[in-house]
Protein backbone atom coordinates (compact mmCIF):
# COMPACT_ATOMS: atom_id res chain seq x y z
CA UNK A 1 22.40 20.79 -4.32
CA UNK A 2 21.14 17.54 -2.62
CA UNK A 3 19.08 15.25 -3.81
CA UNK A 4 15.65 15.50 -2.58
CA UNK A 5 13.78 12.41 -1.34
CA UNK A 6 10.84 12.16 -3.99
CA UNK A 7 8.07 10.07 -2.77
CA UNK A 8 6.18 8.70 -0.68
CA UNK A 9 2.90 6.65 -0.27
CA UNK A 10 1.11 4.45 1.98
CA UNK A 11 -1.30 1.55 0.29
CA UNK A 12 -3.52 -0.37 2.29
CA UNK A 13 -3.03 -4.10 1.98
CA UNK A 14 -3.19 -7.59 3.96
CA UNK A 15 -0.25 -6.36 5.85
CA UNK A 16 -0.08 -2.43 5.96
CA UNK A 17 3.11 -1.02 4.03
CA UNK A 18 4.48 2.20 3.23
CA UNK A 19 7.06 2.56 0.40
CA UNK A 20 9.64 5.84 0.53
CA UNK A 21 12.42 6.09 -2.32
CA UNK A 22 15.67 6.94 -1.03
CA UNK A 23 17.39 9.65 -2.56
CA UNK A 24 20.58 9.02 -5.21
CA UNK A 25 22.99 9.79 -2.90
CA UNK A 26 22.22 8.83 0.63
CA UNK A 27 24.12 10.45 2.95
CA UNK A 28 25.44 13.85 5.45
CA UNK A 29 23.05 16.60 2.91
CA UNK A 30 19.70 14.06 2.54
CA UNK A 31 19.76 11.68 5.61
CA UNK A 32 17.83 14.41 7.88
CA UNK A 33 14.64 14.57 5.38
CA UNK A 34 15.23 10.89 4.54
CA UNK A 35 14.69 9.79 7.92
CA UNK A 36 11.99 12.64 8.68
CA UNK A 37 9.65 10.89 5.92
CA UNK A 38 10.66 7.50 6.84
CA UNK A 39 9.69 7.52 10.21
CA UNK A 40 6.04 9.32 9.82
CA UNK A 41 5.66 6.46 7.37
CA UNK A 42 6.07 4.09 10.00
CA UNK A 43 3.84 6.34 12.54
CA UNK A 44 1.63 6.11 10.20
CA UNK A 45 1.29 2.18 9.70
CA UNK A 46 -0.21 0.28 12.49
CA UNK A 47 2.25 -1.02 15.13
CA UNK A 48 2.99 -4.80 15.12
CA UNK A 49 1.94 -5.03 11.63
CA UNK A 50 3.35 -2.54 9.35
CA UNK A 51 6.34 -2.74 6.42
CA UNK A 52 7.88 0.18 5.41
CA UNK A 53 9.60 -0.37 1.94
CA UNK A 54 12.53 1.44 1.15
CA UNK A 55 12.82 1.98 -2.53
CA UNK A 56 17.04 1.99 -2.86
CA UNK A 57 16.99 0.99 -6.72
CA UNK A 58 17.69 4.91 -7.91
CA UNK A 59 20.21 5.01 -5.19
CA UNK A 60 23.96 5.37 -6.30
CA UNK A 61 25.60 5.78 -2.99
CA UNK A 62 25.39 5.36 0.54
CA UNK A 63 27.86 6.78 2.67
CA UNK A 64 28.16 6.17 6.58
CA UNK A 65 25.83 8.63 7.58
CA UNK A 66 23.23 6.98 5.26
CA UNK A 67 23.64 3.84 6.72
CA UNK A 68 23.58 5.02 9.88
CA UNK A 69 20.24 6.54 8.99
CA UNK A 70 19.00 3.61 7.45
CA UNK A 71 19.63 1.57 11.22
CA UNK A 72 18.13 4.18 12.99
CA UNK A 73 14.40 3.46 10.74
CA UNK A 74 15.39 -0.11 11.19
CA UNK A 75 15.60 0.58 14.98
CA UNK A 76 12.49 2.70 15.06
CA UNK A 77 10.68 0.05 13.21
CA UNK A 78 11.69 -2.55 15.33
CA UNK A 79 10.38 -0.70 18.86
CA UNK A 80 7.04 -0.21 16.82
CA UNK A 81 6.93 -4.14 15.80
CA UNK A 82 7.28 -3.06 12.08
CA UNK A 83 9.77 -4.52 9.34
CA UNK A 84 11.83 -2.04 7.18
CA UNK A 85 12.46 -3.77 3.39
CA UNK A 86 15.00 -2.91 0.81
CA UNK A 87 13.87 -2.82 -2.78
CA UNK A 88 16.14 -2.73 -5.36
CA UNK A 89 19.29 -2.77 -3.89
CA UNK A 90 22.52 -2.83 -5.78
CA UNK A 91 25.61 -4.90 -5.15
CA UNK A 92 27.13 -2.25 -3.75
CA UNK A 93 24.97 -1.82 -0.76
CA UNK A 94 24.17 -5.46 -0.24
CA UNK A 95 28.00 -6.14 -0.24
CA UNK A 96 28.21 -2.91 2.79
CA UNK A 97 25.52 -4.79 4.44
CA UNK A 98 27.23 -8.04 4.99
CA UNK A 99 30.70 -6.51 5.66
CA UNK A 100 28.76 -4.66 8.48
CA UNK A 101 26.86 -7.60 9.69
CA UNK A 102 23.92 -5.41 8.84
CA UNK A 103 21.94 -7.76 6.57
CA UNK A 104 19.60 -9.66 8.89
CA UNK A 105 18.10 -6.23 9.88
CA UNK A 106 16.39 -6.07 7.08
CA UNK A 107 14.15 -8.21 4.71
CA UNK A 108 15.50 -7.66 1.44
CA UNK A 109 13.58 -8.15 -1.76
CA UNK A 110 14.66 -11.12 -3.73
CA UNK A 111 15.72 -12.93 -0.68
CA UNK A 112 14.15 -15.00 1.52
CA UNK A 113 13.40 -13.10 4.31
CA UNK A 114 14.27 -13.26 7.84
């Protein structure tokens, strides 16, 4: 059974941001719903000033088809003037973003960001 994604809010601050939680295992099975939520997140925040904050700390694995669907937000994002952050994120995935020259799409919590 996948795992479901299992929440999602919008909070209205200086700069607008949504936060989504990725599911434990991000790839093929939950990318489709992942992505659904994701982006009416970001439709939801106004352009050229929203965040959407991607809540990876429950997340175990990411396969290729969730980091494929984790560009395509970016990319969505990025036409919209928005900024996609990654809380919580494990060795693991920071490690698969640098080997895939990935990192600088992304501000990542922790880190000074772009």
């Amino acid at each position: 059974m996948p795992d479901r994604v299992p929440r999602r809010t919008v909070k209205a601050v200086a700069t607008a941001e949504g936060v989504i939680a990725a599911p434990a295992h991000l790839g093929l099975e939950t990318r489709a719903e992942f992505r659904r939520g994701a982006v009416e997140l970001l439709d939801a925040l106004p352009q050229g000033a929203g965040r959407l904050v991607v809540d990876v700390s429950l997340t175990r694995l990411v396969d290729s088809a969730g980091l494929g669907t984790l560009i395509l937000i970016q990319q969505h994002a990025a036409a919209r003037r928005q900024t996609v952050r990654l809380r919580g994120i494990n060795e693991e995935l920071r490690l698969l973003l640098v080997l895939t020259k990935l990192e600088d799409q992304f501000e990542i919590e922790g880190r000074h960001s772009r």
